[in-house]
Protein backbone atom coordinates (compact mmCIF):
# COMPACT_ATOMS: atom_id res chain seq x y z
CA UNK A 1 28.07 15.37 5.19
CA UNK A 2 24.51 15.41 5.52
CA UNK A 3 21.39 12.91 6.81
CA UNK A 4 20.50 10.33 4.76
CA UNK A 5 17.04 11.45 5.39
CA UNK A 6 17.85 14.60 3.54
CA UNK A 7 18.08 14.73 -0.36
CA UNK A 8 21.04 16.60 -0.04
CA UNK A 9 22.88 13.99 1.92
CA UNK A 10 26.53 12.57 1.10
CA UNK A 11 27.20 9.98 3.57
CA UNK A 12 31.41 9.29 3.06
CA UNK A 13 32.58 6.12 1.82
CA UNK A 14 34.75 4.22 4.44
CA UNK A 15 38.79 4.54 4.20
CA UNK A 16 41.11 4.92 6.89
CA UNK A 17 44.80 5.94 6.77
CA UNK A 18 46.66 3.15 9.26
CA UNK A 19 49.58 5.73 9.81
CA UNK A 20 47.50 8.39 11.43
CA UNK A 21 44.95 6.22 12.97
CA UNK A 22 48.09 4.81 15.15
CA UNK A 23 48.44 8.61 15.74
CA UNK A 24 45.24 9.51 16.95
CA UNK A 25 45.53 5.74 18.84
CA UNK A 26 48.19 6.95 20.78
CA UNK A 27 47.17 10.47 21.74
CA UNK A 28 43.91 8.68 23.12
CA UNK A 29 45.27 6.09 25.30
CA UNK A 30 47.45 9.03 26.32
CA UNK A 31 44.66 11.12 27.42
CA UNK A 32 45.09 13.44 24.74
CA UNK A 33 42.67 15.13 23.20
CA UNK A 34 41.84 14.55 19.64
CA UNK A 35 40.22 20.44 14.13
CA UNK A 36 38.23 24.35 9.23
CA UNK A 37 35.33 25.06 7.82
CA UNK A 38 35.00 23.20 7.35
CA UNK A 39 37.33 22.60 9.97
CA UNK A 40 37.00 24.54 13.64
CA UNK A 41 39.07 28.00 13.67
CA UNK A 42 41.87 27.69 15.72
CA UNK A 43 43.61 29.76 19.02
CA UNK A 44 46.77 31.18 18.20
CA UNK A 45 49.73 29.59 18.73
CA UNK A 46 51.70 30.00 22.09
CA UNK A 47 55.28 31.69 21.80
CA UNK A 48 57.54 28.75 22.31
CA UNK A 49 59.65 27.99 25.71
CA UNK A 50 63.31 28.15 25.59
CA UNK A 51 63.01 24.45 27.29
CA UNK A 52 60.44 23.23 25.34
CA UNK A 53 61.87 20.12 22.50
CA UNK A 54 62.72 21.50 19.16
CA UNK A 55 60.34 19.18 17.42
CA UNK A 56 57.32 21.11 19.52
CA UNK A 57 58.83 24.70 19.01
CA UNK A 58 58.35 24.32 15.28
CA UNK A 59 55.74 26.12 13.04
CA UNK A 60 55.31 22.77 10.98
CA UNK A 61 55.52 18.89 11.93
CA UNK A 62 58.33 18.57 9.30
CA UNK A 63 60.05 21.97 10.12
CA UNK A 64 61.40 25.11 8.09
CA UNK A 65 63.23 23.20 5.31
CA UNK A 66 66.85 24.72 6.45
CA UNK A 67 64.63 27.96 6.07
CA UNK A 68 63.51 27.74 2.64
CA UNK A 69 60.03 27.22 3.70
CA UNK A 70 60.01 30.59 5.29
CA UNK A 71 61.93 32.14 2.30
CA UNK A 72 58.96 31.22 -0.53
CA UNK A 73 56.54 32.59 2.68
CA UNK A 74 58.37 35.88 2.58
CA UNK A 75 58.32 35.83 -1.37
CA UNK A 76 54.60 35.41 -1.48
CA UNK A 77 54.47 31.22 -1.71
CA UNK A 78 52.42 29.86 1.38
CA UNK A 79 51.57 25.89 1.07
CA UNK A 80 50.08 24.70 3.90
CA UNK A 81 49.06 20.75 3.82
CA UNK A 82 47.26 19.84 7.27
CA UNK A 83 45.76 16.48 8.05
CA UNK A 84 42.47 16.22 10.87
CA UNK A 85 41.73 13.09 12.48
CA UNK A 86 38.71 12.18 14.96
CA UNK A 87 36.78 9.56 16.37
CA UNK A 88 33.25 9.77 17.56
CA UNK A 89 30.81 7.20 19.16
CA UNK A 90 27.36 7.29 20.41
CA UNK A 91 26.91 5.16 23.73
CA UNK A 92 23.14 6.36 24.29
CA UNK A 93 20.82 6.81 21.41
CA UNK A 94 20.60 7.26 18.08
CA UNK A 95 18.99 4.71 15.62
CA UNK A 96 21.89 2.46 16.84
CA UNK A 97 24.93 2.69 18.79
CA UNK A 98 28.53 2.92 17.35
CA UNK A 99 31.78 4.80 16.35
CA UNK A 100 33.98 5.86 13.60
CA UNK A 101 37.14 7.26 12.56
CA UNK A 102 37.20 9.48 10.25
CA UNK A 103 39.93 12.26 8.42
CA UNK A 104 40.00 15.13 5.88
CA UNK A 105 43.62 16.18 4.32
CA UNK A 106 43.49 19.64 3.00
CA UNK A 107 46.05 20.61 0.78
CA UNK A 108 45.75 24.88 0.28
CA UNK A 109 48.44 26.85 -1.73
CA UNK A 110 48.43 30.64 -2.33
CA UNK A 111 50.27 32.72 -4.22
CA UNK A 112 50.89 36.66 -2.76
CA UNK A 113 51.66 38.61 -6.37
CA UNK A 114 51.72 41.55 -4.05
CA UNK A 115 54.89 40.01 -2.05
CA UNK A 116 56.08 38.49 -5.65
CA UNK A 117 55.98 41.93 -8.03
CA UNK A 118 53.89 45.06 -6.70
CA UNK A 119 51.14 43.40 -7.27
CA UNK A 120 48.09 43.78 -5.07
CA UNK A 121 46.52 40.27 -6.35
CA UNK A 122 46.65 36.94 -4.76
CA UNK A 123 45.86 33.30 -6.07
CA UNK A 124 44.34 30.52 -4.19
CA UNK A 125 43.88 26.80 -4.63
CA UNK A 126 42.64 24.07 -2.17
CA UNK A 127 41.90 20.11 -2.59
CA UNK A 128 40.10 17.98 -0.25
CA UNK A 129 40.07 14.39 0.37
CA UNK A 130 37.68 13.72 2.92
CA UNK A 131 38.21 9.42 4.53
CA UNK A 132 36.07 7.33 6.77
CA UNK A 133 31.99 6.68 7.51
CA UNK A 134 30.60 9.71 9.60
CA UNK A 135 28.30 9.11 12.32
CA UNK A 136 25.65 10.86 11.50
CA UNK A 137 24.80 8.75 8.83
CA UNK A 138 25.34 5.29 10.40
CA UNK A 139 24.19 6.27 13.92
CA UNK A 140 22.67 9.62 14.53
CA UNK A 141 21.10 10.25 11.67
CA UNK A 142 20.73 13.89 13.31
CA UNK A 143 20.01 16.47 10.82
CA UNK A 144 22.72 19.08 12.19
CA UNK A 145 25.63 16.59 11.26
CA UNK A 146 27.75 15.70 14.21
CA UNK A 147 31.05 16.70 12.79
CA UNK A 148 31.82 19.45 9.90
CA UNK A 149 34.82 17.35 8.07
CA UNK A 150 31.80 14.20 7.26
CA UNK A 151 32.03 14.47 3.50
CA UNK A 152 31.68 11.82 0.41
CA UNK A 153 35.46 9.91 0.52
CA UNK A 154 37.01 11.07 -2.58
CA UNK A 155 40.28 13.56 -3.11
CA UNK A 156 38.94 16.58 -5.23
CA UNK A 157 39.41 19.91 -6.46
CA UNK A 158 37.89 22.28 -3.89
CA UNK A 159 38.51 26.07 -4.29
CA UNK A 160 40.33 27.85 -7.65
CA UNK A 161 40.18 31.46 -7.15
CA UNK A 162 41.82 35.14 -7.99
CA UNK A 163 41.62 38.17 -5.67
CA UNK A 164 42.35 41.76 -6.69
CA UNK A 165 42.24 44.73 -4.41
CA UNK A 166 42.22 48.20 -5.26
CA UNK A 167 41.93 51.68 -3.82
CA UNK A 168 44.31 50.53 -0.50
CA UNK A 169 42.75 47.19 -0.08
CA UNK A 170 39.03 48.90 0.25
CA UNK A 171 37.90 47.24 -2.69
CA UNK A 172 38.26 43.24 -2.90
CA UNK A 173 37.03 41.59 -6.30
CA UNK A 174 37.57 37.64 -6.28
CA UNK A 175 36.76 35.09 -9.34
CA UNK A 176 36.61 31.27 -9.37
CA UNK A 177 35.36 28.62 -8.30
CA UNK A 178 34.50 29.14 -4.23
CA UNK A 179 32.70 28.24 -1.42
CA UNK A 180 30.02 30.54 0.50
CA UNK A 181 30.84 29.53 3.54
CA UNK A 182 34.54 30.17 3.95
CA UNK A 183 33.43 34.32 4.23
CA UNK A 184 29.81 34.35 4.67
CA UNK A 185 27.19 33.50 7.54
CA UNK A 186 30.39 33.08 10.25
CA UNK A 187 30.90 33.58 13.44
CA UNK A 188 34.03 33.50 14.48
CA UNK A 189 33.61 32.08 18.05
CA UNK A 190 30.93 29.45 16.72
CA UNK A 191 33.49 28.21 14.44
CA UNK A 192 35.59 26.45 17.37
CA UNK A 193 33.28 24.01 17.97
CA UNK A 194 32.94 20.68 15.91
CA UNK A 195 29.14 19.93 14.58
CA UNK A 196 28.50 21.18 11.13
CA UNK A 197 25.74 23.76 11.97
CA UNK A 198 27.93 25.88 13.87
CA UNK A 199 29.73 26.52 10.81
CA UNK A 200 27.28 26.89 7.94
CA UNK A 201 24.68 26.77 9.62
CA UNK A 202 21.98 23.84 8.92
CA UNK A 203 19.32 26.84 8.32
CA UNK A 204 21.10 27.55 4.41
CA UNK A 205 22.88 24.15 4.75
CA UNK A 206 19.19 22.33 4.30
CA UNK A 207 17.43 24.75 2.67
CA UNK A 208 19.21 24.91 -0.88
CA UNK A 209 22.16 23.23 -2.40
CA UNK A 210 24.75 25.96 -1.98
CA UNK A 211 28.49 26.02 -2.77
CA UNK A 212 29.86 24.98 0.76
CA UNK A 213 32.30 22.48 2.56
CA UNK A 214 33.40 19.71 0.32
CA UNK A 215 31.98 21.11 -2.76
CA UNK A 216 32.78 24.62 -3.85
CA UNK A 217 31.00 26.53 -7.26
CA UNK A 218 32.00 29.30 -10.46
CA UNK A 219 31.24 32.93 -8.75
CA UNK A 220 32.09 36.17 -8.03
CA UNK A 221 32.65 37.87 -4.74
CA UNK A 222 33.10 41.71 -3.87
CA UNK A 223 34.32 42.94 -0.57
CA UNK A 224 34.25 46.44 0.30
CA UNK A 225 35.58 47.80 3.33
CA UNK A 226 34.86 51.90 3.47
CA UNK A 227 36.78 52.54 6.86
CA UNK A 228 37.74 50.52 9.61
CA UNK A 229 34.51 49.91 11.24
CA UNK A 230 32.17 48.41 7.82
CA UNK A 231 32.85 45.87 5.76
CA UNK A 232 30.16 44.36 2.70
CA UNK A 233 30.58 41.48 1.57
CA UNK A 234 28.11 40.44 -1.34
CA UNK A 235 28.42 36.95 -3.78
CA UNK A 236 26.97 35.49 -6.42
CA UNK A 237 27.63 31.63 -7.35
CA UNK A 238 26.32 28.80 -9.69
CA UNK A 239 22.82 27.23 -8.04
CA UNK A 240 24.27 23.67 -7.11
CA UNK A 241 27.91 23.18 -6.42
CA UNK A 242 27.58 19.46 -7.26
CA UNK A 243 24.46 18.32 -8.50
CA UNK A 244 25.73 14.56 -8.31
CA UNK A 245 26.38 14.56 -5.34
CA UNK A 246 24.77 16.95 -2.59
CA UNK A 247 21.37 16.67 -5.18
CA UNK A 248 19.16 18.99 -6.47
CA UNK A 249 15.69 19.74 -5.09
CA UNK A 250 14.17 20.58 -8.39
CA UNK A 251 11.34 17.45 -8.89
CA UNK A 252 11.62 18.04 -12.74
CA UNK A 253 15.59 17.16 -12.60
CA UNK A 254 16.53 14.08 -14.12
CA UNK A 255 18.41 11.39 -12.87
CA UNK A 256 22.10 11.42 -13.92
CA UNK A 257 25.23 8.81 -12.64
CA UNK A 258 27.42 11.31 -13.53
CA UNK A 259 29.56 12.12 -10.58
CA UNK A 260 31.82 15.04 -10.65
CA UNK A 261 34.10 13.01 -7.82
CA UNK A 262 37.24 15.66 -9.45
CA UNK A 263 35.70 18.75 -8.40
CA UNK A 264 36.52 20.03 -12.10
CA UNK A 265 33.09 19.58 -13.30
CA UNK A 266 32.67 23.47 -12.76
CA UNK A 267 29.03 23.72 -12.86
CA UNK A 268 27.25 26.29 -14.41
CA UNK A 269 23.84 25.27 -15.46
CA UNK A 270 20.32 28.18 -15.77
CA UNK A 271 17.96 25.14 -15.17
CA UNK A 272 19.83 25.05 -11.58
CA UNK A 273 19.69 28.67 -10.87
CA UNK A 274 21.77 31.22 -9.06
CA UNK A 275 23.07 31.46 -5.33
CA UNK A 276 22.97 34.73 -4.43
CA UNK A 277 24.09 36.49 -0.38
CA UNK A 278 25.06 39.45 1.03
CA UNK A 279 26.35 40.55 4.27
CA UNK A 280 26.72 44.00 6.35
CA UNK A 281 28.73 44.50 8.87
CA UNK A 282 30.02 46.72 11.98
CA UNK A 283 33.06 46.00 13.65
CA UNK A 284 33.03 47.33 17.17
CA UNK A 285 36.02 48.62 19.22
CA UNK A 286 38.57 46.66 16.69
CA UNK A 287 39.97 49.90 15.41
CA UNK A 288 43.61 50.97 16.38
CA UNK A 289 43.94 52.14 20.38
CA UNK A 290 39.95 51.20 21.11
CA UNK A 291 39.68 50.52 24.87
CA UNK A 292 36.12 49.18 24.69
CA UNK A 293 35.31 45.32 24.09
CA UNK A 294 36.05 44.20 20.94
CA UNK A 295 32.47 42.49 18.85
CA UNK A 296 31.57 41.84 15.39
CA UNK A 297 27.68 42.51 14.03
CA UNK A 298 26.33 40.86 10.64
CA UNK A 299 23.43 40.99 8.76
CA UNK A 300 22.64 39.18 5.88
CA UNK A 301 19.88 37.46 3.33
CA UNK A 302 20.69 34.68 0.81
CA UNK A 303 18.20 34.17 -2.00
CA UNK A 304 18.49 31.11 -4.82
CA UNK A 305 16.46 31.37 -7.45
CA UNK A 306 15.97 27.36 -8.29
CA UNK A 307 13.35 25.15 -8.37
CA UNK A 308 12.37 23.15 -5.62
CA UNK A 309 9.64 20.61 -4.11
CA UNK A 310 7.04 21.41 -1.62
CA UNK A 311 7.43 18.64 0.67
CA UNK A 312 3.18 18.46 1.31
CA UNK A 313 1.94 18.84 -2.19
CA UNK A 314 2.21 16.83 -5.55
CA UNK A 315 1.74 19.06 -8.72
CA UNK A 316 -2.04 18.51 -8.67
CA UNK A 317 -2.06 19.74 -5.14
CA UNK A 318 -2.93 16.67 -3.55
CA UNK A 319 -1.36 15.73 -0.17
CA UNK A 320 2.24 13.84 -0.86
CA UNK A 321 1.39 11.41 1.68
CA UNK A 322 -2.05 10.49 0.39
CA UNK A 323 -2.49 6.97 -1.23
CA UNK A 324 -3.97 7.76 -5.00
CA UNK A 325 -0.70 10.54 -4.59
CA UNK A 326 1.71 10.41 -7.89
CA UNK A 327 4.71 11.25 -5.49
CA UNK A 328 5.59 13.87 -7.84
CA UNK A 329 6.00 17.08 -5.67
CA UNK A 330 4.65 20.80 -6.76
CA UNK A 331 7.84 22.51 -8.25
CA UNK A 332 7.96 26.19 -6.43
CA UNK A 333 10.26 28.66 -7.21
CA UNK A 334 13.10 29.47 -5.60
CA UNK A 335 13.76 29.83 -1.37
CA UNK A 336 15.37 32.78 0.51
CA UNK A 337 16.12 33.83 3.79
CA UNK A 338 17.74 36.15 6.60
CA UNK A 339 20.08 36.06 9.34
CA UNK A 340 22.19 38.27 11.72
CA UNK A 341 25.48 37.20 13.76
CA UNK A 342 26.71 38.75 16.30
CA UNK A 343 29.80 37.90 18.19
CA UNK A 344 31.29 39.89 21.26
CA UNK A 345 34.28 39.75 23.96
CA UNK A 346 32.24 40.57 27.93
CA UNK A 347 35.62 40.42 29.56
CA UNK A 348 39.22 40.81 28.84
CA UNK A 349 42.56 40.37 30.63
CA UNK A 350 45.75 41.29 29.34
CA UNK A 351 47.73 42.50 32.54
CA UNK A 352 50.07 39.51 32.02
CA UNK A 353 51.71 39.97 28.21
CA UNK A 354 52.57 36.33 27.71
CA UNK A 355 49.08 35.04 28.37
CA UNK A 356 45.89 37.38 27.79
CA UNK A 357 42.29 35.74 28.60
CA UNK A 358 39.07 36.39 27.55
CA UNK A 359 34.90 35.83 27.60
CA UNK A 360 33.31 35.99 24.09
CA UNK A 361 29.67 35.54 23.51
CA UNK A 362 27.86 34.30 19.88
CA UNK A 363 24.58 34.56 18.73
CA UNK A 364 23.28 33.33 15.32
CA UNK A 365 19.74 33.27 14.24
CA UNK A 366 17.71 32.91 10.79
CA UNK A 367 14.73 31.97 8.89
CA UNK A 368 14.03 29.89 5.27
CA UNK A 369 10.67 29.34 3.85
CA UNK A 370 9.02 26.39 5.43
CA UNK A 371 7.04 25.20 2.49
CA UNK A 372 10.01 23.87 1.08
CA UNK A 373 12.77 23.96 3.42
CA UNK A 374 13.46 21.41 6.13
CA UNK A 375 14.05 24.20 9.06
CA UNK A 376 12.41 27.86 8.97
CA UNK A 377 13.20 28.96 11.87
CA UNK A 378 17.17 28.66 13.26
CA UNK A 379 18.88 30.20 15.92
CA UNK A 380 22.68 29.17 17.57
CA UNK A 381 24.45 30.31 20.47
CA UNK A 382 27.12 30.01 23.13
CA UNK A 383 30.29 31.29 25.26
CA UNK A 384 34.10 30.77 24.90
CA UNK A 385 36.89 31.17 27.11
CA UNK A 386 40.22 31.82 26.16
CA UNK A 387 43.70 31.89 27.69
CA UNK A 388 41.44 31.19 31.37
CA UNK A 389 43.94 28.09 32.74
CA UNK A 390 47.85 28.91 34.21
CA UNK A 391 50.61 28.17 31.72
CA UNK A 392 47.95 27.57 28.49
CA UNK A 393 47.83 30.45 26.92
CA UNK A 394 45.74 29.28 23.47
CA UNK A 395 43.79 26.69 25.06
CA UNK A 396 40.01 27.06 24.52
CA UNK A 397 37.01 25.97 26.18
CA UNK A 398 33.25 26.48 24.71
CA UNK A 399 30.00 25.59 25.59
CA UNK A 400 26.90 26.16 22.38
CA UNK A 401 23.89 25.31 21.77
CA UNK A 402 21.61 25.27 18.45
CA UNK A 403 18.29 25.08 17.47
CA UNK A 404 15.84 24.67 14.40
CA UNK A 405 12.24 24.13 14.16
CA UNK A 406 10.75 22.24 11.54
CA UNK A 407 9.20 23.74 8.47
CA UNK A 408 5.54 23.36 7.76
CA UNK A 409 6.23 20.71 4.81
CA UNK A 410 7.43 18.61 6.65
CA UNK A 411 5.01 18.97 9.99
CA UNK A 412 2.15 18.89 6.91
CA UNK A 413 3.25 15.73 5.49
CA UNK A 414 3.80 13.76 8.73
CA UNK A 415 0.11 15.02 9.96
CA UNK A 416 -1.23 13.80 6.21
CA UNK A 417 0.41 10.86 6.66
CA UNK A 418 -0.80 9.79 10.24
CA UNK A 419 -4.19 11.03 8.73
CA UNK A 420 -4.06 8.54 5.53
CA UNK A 421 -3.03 5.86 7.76
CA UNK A 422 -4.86 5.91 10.40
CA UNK A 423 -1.39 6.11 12.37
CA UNK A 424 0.13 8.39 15.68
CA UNK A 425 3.24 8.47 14.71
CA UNK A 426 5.42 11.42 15.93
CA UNK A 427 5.14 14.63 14.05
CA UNK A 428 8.43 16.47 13.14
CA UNK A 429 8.63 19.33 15.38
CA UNK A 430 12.47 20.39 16.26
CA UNK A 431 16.25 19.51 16.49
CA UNK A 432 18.76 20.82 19.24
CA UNK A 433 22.25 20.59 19.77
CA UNK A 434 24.25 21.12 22.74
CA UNK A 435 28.18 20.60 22.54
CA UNK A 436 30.84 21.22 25.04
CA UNK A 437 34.23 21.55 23.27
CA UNK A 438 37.84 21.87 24.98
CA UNK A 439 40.80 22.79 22.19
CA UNK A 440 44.24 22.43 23.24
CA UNK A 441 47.62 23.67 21.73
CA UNK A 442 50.33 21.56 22.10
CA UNK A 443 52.46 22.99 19.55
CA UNK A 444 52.01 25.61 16.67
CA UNK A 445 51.25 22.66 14.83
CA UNK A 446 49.43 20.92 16.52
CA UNK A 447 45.72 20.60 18.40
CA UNK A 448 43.46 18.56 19.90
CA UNK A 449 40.20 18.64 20.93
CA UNK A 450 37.97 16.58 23.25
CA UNK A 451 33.98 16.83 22.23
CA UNK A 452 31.00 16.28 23.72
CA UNK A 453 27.79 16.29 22.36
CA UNK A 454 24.30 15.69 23.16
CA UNK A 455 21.49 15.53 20.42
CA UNK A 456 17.70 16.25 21.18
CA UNK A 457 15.26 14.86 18.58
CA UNK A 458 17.75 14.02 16.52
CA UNK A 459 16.17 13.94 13.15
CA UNK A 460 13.71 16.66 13.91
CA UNK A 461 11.03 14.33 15.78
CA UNK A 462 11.04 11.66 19.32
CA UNK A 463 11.02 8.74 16.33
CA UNK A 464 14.60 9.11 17.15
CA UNK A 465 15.91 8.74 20.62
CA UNK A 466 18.09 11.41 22.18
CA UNK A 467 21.59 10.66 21.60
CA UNK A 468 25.06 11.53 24.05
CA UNK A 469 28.04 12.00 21.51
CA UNK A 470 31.71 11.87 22.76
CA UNK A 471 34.65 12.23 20.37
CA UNK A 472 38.11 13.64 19.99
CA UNK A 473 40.14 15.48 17.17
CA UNK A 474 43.24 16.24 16.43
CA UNK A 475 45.25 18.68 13.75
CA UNK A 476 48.28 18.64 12.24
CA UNK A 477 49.64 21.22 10.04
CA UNK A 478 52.60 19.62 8.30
């Protein structure tokens, strides 16, 4: 999911499934587009046309099951199995030009105990097998990861949790194993667009190893929602998800080859710290009967308490980069950081019932320490527009752009290594993304999703050249 150049990279292995490759195949030389969190959010669905074919009218690809289906949904059973399939090439820049296919099938059930008996509880569990080479890895090697479903190619246990409410659903206490960033650090308009950062964003993605998309960790979450406009949200998790494979910045670690590839390994481990973040926030104009413009506001700060390395200095304080260096880098504890999100509708239409349209506007921005952190400075943005085209009600178009600037470990290491050598070579400075994304709905079950994408100093420096990204996704709930 991440660079190579990064130690907490997991470039997937290469698979491909022939059945839905011939799918995607098909909706491509059609001229059909080809997405959660992982994987993009998507539009809802359009209400179905009396003269539209059966097979598109249904919720699922394989249908209600003579209703039965819908009978375990109404008793609290939901199973929801969807596969996403995309191909991506670079034909300008990059370290070299190419293109892959790659997939993720999620498989998520959950239990409603309030549906089932009374109870206001619910259980959740979700497995991931991620298939095919991602491009960022054999091309780009950009450091925002071209597409957020680019994980290590193995089928694994990814989320095992319980959620109790209490006090009319103001009070939310969950337990398992979970991932940060399926409640935490989102905006919900970013989240339609396709390269990783834009859902966790690269600023906590490549700062600490942190229980996100494929690898979720042990921890406790508490929601609290006081009245209809604040909500807290406020989580604590084990410090590395999978230590095997997304790594471990502490220098003092040793090297293991044991590889949790199940998802069971469940760690929990002092020497690797805690992941700790919290989030505030005001909901504007969503309350019943509001006539303003509906927006979201978050703030919130994430603190692990690990070691890491200072990517300058060895433990003796000594340049990395110098030539009598041991290459052992100072151990410093822990990172932390801040961030606020803010996402908000500027226009809204809904004098025609069967198709409303809308303007929404996102804004992310944050900071990590830059001693030890690849970015400290981050900052996303961009517009969506909803409903906007005759007849296509969910269809979505976007336009974002993101940004991070280098931290001063690794501009300090590049300058003491030009230094040592005698060398020019370019210093790390920034990395910028700007994507252009187009989701259609062809069916409730169905969506696909045309991407473009162009990458500026991909890597964080000019060593790389710029690179134009095209691509197309598609999403099948079964």
């Amino acid at each position: 999911m991440k660079n190579t150049s990064n130690c907490w990279t997991r470039p997937g292995n290469c698979a491909r499934s022939i059945l839905i490759a011939g799918l995607v195949a098909t909706a491509v030389a059609k001229g059909d587009p080809v997405t959660s969190p992982a994987p993009a959010t998507t539009p809802a669905a359009p209400s179905a046309s009396a003269s539209a074919p059966g097979l598109l009218n249904q919720k699922y690809l394989l249908g209600d099951f003579w209703g039965e289906r819908t009978k375990l949904e109404d008793e609290g059973v939901t199973f929801t199995p969807n596969y996403t399939a995309e191909t991506f090439g670079n034909p300008i820049g990059g370290v070299k030009q190419g293109a892959i296919y790659e997939g993720l099938l999620d498989l998520e059930l959950t239990l409603d105990f309030k549906k089932m008996a009374d109870w206001d509880g619910s259980f959740h569990v979700s497995s991931y097998y991620p298939m095919g080479n991602g491009l960022t890895g054999s091309d780009t090697h950009d450091l925002f990861i071209v597409s957020n479903i680019d994980a290590y190619d193995t089928i694994h246990l990814y989320e095992l949790w319980y959620e109790q409410k209490i006090w009319d659903d103001k009070v939310a206490l969950r337990v398992g194993q979970m991932a940060a960033d399926q409640e935490f650090a989102i905006s919900t308009n970013a989240a339609n667009f396709l390269n990783s950062t834009y859902g966790w964003p690269a600023i906590i993605a490549e700062s600490a190893p942190t229980p996100s998309y494929a690898y979720a960790a042990p921890g406790i979450r508490l929601q609290l929602d006081p009245d209809e406009h604040w909500r807290f949200l406020g989580g604590v998790y084990a410090g590395d998800a999978a230590p095997d494979r997304i790594g471990d910045p502490n220098p003092n670690r040793a090297s293991s080859n044991d590889f949790n590839n199940s998802g069971t390994g469940f760690y929990i481990n002092g020497s690797q710290g805690l992941f700790s973040v919290n989030e505030l926030w005001y909901n504007l104009n969503k309350e019943p009967n509001a006539t303003g413009l509906p927006g979201t506001y978050k703030i919130g700060g994430w603190l692990h308490t690990g070691t890491f390395s200072n990517l300058r200095y060895n433990n003796r304080g000594q340049p990395l980069a110098s030539a009598d260096s041991d290459d052992h880098p100072q151990a410093v504890d822990g990172n932390h950081g801040f961030y606020v999100i803010a996402d908000q509708a500027v226009w809204q239409d809904k004098s025609n019932p069967n198709q409303s349209k809308e303007i929404d506007l996102f804004f992310r921005g944050g900071n990590a320490l830059g001693d030890r952190s690849v970015f400290n400075y981050y900052c996303d943005g961009g517009i969506t527009f909803n409903g906007l085209i005759p007849g296509r009600p969910s269809d979505l178009f976007g336009v974002a752009t993101a940004y991070g600037n280098i931290g001063s470990g690794e501009r300090g290491f590049a300058e003491d290594e030009n230094a040592d050598d005698g060398t020019n070579l370019p210093i790390p400075d920034f990395e910028q993304n700007i994507e252009l994304t187009y989701m259609a709905q062809i069916s409730q079950w169905w969506t696909v999703q045309p991407d473009l994408q162009v990458l500026i100093h991909p890597g964080g420096s000019t060593a790389i050249p710029n690179a134009v990204v095209i691509g197309c996704r598609t999403v099948i709930n079964f």
